[in-house]
C-alpha atoms as a PDB file:
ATOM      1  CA  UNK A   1     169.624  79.341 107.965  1.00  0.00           C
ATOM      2  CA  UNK A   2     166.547  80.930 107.933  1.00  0.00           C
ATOM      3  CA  UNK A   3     163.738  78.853 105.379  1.00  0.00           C
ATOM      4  CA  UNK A   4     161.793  81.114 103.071  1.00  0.00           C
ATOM      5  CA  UNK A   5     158.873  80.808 104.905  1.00  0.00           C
ATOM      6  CA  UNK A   6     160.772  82.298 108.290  1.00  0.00           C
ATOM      7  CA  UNK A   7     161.730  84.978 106.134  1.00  0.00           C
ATOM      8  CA  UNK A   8     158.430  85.885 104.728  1.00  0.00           C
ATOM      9  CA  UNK A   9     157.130  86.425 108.213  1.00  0.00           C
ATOM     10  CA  UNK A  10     159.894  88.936 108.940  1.00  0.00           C
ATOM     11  CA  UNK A  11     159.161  92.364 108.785  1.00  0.00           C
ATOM     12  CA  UNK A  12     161.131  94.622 106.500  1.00  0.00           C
ATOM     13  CA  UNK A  13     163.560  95.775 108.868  1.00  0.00           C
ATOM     14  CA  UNK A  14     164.010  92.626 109.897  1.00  0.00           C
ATOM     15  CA  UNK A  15     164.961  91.696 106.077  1.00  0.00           C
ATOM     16  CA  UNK A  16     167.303  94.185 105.754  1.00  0.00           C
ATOM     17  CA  UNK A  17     169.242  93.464 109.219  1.00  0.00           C
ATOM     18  CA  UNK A  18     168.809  89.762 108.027  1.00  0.00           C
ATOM     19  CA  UNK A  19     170.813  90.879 104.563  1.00  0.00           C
ATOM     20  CA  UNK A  20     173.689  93.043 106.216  1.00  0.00           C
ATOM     21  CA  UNK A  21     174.755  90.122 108.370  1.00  0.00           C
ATOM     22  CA  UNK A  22     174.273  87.629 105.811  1.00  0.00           C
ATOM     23  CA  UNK A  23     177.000  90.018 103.331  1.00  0.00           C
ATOM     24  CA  UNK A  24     179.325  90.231 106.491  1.00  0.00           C
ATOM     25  CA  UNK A  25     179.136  86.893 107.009  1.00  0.00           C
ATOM     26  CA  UNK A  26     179.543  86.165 103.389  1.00  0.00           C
ATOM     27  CA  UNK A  27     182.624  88.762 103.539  1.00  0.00           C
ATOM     28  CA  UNK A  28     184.042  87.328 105.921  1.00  0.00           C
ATOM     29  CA  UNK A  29     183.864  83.954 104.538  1.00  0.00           C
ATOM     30  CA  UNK A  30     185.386  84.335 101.034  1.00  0.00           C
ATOM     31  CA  UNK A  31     188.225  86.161 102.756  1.00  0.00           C
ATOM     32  CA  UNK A  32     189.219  83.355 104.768  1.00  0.00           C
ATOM     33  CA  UNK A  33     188.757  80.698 102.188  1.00  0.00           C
ATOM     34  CA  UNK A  34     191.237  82.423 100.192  1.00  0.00           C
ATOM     35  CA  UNK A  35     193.735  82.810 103.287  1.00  0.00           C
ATOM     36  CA  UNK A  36     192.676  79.482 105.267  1.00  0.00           C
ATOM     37  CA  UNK A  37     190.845  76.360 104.480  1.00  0.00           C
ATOM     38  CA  UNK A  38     186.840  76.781 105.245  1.00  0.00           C
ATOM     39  CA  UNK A  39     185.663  73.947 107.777  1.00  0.00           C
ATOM     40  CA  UNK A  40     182.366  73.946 106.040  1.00  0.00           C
ATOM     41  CA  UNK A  41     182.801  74.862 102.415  1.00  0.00           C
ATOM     42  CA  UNK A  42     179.503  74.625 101.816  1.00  0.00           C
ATOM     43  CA  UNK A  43     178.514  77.510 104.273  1.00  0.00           C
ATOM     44  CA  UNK A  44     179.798  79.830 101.660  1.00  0.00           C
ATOM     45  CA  UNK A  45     176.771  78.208  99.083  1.00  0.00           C
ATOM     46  CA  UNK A  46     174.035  78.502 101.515  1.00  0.00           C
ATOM     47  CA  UNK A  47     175.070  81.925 102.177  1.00  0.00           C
ATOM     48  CA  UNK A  48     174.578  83.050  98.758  1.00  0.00           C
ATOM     49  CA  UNK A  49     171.569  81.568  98.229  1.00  0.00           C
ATOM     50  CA  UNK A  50     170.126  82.927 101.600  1.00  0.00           C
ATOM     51  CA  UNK A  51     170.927  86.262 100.530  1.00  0.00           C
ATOM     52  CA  UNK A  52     169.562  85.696  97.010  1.00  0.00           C
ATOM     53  CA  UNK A  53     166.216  84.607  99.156  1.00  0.00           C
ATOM     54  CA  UNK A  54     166.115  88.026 100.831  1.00  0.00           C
ATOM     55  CA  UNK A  55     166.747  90.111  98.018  1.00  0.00           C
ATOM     56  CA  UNK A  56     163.959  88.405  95.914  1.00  0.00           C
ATOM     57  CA  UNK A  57     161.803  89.009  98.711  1.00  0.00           C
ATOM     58  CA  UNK A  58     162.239  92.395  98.720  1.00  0.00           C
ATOM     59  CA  UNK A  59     161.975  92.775  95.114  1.00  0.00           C
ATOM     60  CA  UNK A  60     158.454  90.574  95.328  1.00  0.00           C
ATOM     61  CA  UNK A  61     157.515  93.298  98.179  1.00  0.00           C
ATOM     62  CA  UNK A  62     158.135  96.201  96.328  1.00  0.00           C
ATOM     63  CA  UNK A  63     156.170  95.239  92.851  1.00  0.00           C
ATOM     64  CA  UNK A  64     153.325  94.542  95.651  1.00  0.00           C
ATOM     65  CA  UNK A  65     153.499  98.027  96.759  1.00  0.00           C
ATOM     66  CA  UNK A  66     154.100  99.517  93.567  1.00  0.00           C
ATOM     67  CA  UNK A  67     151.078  97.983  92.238  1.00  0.00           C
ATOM     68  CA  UNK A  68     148.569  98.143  94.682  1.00  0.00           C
END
């Protein structure tokens, strides 16, 4: 998983290619822990909260635009 800091050095194509695999992933995850047992459950956690770090980023990087 990428840390915060990785991400902030991404451009923002980079973010949003970072975000569509991170919702596949996250797809594919919940649909498999409903048919099969995860091996890492906590994948599924770490997802979420990597694509809650991207989308805050964005956000942050379009009130910097917006404003200056």
């Amino acid at each position: 998983m990428a840390s915060m800091h990785e991400l902030r050095d991404m451009s923002d194509e980079q973010l949003a290619a970072t975000l569509k695999e991170a919702c596949k992933t996250l797809f594919t995850m919940r649909v498999k822990s409903q048919t099969d047992r995860l091996e890492v459950p906590s994948e599924l956690n770490r997802n979420r909260k990597l694509i809650a770090r991207i989308k805050t980023l964005q956000t942050e990087r379009v009130k910097i635009t917006a404003a200056g």
